[in-house]
Each structure stands twice: as structure tokens, then as C-alpha cells.
N, C-alpha and C. Protein backbone atom coordinates (compact mmCIF):
# COMPACT_ATOMS: atom_id res chain seq x y z
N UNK A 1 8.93 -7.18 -4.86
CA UNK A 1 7.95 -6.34 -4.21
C UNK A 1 6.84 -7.20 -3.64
N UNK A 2 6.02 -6.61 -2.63
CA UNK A 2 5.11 -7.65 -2.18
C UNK A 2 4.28 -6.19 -1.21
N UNK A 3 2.83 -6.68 -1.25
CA UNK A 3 2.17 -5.47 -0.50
C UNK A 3 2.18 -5.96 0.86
N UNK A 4 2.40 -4.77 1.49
CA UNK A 4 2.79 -4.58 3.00
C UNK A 4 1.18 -4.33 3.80
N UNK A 5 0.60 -3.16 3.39
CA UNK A 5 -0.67 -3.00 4.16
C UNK A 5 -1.50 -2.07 3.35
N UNK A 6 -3.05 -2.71 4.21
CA UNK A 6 -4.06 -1.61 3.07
C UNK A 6 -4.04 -0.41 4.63
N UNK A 7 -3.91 0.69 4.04
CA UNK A 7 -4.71 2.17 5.22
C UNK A 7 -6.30 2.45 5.47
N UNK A 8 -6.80 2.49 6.66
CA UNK A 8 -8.32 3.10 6.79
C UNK A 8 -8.30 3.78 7.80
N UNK A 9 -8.66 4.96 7.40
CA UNK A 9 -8.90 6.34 8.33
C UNK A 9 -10.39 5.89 8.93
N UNK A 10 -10.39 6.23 10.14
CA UNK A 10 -11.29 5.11 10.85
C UNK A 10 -11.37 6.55 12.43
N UNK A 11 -12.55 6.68 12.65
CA UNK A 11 -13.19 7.50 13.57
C UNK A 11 -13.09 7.23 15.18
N UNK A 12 -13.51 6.07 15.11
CA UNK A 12 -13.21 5.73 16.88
C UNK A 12 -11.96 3.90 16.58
N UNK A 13 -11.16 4.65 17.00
CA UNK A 13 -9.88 3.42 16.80
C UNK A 13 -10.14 2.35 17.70
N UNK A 14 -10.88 2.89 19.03
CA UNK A 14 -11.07 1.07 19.83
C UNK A 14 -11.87 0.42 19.64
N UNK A 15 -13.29 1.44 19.11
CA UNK A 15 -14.50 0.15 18.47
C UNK A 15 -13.99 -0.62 17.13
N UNK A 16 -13.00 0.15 16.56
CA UNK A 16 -12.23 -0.52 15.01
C UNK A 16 -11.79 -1.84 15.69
N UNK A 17 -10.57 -1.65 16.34
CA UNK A 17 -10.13 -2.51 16.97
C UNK A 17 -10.77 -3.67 17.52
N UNK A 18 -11.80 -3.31 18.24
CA UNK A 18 -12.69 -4.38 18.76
C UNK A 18 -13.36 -4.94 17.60
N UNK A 19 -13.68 -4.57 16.80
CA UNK A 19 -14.07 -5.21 15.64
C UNK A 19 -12.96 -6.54 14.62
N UNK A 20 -11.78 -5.55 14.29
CA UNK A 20 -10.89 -6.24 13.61
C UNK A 20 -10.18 -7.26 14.92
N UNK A 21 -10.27 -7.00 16.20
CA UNK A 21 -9.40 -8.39 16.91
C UNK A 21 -10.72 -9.32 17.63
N UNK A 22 -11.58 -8.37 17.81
CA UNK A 22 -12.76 -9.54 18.60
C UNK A 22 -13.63 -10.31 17.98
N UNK A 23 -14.32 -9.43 16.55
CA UNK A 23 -14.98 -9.93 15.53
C UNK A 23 -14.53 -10.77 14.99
N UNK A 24 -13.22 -10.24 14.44
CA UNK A 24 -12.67 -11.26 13.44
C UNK A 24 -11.09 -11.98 13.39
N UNK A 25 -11.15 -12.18 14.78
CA UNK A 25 -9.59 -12.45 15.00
C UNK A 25 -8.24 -11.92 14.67
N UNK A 26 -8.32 -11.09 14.34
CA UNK A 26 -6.89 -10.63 13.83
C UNK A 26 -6.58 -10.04 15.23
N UNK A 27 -5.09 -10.22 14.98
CA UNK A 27 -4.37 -9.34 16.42
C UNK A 27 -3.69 -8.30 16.49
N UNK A 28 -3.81 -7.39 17.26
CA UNK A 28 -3.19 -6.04 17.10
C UNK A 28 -1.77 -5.91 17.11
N UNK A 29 -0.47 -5.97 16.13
CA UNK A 29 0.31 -6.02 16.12
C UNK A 29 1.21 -5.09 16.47
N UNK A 30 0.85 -3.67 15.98
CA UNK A 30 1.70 -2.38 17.11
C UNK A 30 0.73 -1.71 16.96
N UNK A 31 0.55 -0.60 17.41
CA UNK A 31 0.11 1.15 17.87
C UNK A 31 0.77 1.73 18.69
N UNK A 32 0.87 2.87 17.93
CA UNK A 32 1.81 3.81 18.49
C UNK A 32 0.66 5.45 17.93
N UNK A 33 1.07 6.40 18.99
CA UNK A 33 0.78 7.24 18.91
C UNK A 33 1.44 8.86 18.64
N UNK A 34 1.29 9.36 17.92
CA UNK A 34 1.96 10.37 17.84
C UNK A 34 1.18 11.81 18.21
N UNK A 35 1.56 12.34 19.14
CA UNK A 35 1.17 13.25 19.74
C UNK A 35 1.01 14.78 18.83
N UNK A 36 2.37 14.72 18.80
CA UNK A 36 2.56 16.52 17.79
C UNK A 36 1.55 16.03 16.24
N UNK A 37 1.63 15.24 16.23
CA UNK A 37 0.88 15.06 14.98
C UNK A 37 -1.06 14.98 15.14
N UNK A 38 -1.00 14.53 16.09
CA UNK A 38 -2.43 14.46 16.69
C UNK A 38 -2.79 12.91 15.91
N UNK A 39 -2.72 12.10 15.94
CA UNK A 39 -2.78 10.79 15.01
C UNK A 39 -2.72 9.65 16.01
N UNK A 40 -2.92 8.38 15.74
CA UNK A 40 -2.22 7.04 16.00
C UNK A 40 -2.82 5.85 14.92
N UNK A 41 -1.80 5.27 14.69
CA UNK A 41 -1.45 4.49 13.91
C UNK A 41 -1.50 2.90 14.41
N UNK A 42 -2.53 1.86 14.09
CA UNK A 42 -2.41 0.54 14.79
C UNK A 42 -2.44 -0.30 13.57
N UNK A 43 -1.82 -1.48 13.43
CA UNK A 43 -1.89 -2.03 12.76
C UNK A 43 -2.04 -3.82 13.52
N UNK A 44 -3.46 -4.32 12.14
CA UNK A 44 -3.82 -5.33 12.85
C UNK A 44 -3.27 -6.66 11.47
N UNK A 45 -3.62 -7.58 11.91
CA UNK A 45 -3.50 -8.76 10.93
C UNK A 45 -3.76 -9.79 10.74
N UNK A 46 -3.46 -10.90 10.61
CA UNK A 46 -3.45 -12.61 11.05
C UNK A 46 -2.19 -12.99 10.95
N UNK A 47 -0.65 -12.63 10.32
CA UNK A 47 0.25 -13.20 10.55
C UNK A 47 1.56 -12.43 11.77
N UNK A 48 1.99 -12.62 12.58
CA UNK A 48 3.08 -12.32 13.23
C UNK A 48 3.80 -11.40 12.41
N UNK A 49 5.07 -10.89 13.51
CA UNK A 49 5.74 -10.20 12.92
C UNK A 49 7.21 -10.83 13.55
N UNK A 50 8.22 -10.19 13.69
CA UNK A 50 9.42 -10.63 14.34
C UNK A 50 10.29 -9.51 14.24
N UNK A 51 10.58 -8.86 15.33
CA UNK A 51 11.16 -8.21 16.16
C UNK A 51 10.61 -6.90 15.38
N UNK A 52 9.18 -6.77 15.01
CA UNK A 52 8.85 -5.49 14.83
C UNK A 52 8.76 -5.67 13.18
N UNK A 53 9.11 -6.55 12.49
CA UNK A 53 9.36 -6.74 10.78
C UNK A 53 8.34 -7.60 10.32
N UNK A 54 7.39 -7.32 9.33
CA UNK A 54 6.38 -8.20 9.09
C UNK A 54 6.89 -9.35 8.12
N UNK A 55 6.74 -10.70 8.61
CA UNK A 55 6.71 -11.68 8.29
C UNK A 55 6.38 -12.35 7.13
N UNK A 56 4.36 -12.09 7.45
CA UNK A 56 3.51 -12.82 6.92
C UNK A 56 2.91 -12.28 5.77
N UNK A 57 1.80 -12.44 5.71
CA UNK A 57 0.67 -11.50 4.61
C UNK A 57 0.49 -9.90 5.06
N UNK A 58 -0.02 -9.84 4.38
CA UNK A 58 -0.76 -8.41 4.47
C UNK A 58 -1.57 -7.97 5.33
N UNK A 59 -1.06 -6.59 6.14
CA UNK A 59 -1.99 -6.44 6.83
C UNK A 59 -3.04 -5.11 6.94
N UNK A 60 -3.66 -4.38 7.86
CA UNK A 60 -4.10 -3.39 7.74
C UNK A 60 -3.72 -2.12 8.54
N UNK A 61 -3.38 -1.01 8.11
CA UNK A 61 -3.06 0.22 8.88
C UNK A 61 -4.30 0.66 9.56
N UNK A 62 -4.48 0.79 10.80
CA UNK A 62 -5.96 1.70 10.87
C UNK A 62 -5.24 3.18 11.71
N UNK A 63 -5.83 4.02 10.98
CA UNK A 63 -5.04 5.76 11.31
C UNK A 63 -6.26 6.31 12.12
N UNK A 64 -6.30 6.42 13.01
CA UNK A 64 -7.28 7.16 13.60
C UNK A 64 -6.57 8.59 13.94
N UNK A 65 -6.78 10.06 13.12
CA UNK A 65 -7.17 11.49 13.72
C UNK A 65 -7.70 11.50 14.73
N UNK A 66 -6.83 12.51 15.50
CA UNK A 66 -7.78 12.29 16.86
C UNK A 66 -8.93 13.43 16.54
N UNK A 67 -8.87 14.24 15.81
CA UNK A 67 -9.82 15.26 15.93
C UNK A 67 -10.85 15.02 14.45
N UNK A 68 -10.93 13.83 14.09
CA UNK A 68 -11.72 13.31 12.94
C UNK A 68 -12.71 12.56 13.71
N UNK A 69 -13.95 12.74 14.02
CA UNK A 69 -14.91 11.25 14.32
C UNK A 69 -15.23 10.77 13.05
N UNK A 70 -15.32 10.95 11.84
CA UNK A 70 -15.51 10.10 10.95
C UNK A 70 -15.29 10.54 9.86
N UNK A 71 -15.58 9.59 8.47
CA UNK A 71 -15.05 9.93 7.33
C UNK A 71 -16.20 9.66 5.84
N UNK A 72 -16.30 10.29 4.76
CA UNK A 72 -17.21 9.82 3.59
C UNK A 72 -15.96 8.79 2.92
N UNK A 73 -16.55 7.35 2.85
CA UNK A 73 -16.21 6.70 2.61
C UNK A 73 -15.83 6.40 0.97
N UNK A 74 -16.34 7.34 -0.35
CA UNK A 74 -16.46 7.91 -1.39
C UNK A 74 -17.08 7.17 -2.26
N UNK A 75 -16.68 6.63 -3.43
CA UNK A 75 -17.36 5.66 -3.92
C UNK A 75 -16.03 4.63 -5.13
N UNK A 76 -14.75 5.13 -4.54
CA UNK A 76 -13.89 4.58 -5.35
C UNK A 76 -13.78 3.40 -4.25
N UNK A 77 -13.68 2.87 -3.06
CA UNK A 77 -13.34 2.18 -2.18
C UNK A 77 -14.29 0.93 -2.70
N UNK A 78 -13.33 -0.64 -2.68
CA UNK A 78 -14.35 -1.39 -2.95
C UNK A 78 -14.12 -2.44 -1.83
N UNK A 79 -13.56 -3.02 -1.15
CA UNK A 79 -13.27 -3.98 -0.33
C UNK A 79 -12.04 -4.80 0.39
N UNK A 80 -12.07 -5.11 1.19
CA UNK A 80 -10.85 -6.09 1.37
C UNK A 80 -11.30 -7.38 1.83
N UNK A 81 -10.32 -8.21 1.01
CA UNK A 81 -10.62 -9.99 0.93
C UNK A 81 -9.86 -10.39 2.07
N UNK A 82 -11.00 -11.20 3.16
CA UNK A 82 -10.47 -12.76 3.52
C UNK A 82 -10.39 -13.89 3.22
N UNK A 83 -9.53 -14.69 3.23
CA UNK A 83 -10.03 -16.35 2.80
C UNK A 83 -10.39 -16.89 4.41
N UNK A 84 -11.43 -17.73 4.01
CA UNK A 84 -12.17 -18.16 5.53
C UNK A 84 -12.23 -19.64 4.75
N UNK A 85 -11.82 -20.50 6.12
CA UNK A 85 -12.48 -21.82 5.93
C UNK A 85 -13.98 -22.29 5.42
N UNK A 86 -14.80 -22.07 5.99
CA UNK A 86 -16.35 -21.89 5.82
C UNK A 86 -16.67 -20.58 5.75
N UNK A 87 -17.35 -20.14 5.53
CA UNK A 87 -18.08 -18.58 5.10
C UNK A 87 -19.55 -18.62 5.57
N UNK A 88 -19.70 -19.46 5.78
CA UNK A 88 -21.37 -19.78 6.55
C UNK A 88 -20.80 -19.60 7.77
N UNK A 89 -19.69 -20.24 8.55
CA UNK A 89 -19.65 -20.47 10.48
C UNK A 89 -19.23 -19.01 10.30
N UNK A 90 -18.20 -18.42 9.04
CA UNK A 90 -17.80 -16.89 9.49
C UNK A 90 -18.60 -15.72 10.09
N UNK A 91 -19.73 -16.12 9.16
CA UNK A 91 -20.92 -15.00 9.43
C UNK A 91 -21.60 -15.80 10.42
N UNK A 92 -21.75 -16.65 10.83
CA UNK A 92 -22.34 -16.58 11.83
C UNK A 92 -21.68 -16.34 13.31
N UNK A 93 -20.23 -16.54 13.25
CA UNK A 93 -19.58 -16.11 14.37
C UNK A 93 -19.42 -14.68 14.02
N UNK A 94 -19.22 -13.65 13.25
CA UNK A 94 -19.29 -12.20 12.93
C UNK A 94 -20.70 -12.19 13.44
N UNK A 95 -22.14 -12.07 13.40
CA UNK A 95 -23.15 -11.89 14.11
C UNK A 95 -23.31 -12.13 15.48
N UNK A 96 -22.60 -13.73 16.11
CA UNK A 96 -22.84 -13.59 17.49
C UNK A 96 -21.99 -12.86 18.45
N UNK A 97 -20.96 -12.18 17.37
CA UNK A 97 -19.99 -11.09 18.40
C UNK A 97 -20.13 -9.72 18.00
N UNK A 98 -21.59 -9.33 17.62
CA UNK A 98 -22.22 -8.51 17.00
C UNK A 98 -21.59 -7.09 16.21
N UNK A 99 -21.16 -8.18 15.20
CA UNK A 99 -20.90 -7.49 13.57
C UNK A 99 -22.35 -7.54 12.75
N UNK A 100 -21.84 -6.81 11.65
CA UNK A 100 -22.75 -6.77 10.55
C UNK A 100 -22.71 -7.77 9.27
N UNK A 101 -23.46 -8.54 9.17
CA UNK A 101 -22.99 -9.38 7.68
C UNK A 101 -24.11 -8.31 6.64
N UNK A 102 -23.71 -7.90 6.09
CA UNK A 102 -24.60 -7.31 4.53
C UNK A 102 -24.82 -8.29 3.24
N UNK A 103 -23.74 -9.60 3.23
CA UNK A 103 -24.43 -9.86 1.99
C UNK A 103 -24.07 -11.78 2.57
N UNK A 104 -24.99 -12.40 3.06
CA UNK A 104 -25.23 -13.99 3.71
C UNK A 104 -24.26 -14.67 2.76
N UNK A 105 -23.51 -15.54 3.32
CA UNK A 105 -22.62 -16.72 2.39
C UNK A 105 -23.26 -17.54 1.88
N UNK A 106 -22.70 -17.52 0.58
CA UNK A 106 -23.75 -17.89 -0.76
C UNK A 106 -22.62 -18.26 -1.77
N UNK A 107 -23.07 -18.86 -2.77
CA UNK A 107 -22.30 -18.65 -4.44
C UNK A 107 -22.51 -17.56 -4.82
N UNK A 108 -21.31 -16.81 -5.35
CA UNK A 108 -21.64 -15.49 -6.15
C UNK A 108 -22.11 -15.92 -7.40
N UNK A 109 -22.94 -14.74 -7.79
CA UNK A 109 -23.50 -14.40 -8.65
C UNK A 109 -22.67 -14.72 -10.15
N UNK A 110 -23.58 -15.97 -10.81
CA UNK A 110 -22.71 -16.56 -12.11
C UNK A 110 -21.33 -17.31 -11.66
N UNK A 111 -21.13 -17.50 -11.00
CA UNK A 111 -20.21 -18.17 -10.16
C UNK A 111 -20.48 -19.33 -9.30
N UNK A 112 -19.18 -20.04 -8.83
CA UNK A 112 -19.68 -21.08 -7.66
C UNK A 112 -18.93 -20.68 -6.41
N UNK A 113 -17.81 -19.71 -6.48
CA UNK A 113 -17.28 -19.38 -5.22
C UNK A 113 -18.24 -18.75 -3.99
N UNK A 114 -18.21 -19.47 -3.44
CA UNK A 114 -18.90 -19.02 -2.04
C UNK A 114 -18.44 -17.61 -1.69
N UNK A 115 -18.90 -16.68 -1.49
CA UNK A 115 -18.48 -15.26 -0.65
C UNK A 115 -19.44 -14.97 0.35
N UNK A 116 -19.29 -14.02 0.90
CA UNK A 116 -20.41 -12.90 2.32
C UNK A 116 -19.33 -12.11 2.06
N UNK A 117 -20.28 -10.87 2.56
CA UNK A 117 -19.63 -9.23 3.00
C UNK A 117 -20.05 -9.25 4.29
N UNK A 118 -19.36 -8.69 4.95
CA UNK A 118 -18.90 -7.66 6.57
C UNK A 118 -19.01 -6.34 6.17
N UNK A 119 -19.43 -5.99 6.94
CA UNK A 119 -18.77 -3.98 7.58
C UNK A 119 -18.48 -3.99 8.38
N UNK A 120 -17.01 -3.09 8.74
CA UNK A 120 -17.23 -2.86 9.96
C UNK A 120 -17.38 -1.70 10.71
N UNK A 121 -17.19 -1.11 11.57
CA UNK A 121 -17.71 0.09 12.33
C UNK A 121 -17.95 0.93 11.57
N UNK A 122 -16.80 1.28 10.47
CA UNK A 122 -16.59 3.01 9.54
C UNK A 122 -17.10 2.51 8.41
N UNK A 123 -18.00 1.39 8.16
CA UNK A 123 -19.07 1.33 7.14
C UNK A 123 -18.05 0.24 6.06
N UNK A 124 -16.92 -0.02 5.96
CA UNK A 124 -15.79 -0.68 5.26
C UNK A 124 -16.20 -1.98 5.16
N UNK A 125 -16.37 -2.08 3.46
CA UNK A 125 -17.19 -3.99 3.31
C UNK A 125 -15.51 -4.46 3.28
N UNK A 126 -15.76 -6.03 3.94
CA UNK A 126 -14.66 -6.97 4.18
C UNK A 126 -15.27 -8.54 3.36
N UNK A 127 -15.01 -8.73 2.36
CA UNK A 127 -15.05 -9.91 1.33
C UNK A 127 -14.43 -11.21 2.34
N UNK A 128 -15.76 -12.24 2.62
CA UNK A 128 -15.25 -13.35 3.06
C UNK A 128 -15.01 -13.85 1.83
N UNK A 129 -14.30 -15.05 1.35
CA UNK A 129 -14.08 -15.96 0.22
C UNK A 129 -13.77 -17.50 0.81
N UNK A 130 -14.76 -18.51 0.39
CA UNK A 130 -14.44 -19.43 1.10
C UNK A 130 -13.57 -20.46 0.91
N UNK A 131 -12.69 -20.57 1.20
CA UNK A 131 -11.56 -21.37 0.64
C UNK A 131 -12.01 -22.75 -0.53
N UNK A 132 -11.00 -22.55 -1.01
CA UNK A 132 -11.10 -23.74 -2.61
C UNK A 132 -11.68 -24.87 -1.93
N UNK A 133 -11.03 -25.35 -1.15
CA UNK A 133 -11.12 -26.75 -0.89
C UNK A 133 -12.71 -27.37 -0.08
N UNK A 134 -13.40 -26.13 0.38
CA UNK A 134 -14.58 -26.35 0.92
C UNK A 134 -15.81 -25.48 -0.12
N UNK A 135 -15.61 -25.35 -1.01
CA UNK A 135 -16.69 -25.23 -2.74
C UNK A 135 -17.45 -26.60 -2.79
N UNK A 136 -16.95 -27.30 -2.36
CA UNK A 136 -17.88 -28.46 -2.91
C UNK A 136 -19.06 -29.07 -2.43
């Protein structure tokens, strides 16, 4: 077994989009729309796919309702992790392509791992983590 994708019901699907491929590089791997259903379905990532079959890591479903502009985000939802080379250049390239950083790359708390938080459009924190090899 191996996880395939996280889901986020997400209000306006092209500012999502512009967020998850312009903000933060990931690339839009399919969307498709389903009409009778009133829905579409895009899914973004960082690894390829091949001939439609995912490859790589894990990626993300984003479901946009067409007749939903938005959603209560609740309070069970806690995050999704990137590993980033640096976590300092992350947030600062997430700000100059005007994202939100909420929590500055730092050592966590009782810890030495470097992290920052993101949101993006539908309020959804995104966990930078800065890779092992640049802690020091």
C-alpha cells in the first residue's frame, strides 16, 4: 500500500491552482470536469505521472463544486508537509509570488528542525520542513 493523494474541497479552483503551480511549483497533472455532477477534479504535485498512472509521491486532489464558493475548514484538519531545500528562500519566494507565510522559517519549538507554514487561498496551512542535510 502506499498513499496516493490528500483531497481539498477548495472554492475558486484557478486561484487554488495558481497558488499550488505558481506559488509553489507543483504542476497540474490532470483536470477533468464532470458536468452531470457539477464538480471538477484537478490534481497537482511534484512528481510525473506516465501515461495517466502516478509514478512518484503523493499528490493532491483539489475538488472544486461548482456551486460551493467556499468551505469551514473545521478544526480536525492539521496540515500538509513539504520537504524544501532551504525554508528561509521558500518563504521568501512564497511572498514574492504573493502567498501567505503564517509562521517565518525557524527551529521548531524544542526542536532543531527548521519549519514555516503557508496558506493557501481556502485558508489550508502547508508545513515547509527543511531538509536534513541543510539543519546545520
Amino acid at each position: 500500500m502506499r498513499i496516493l493523494h490528500t483531497m481539498l474541497r477548495v472554492g475558486d479552483l484557478d486561484r487554488s491552482l495558481h497558488f499550488y503551480t505558481e506559488v509553489l511549483d507543483m504542476k497540474l497533472l490532470t483536470r477533468k470536469d464532470y458536468p452531470e455532477g457539477r464538480f471538477t477534479l484537478a490534481f497537482v504535485g511534484f512528481d510525473a505521472r506516465d501515461n495517466g498512472v502516478q509514478v512518484g509521491g503523493a499528490e493532491i486532489e483539489l475538488t472544486h463544486n461548482w456551486d460551493t464558493a467556499a468551505y469551514e475548514l473545521g478544526t480536525a484538519y492539521g496540515h500538509i508537509a513539504i520537504e524544501v531545500e532551504d525554508a528561509y528562500a521558500a518563504c521568501e519566494r512564497v511572498k514574492q509570488r504573493g502567498g501567505k507565510v503564517t509562521r517565518e522559517a525557524g527551529p521548531m519549538k524544542h526542536g532543531t528542525t527548521v519549519i514555516a507554514f503557508v496558506e493557501d487561498p481556502d485558508g489550508y496551512k502547508i508545513e515547509f520542513i527543511q531538509h536534513r542535510s541543510r539543519q546545520d
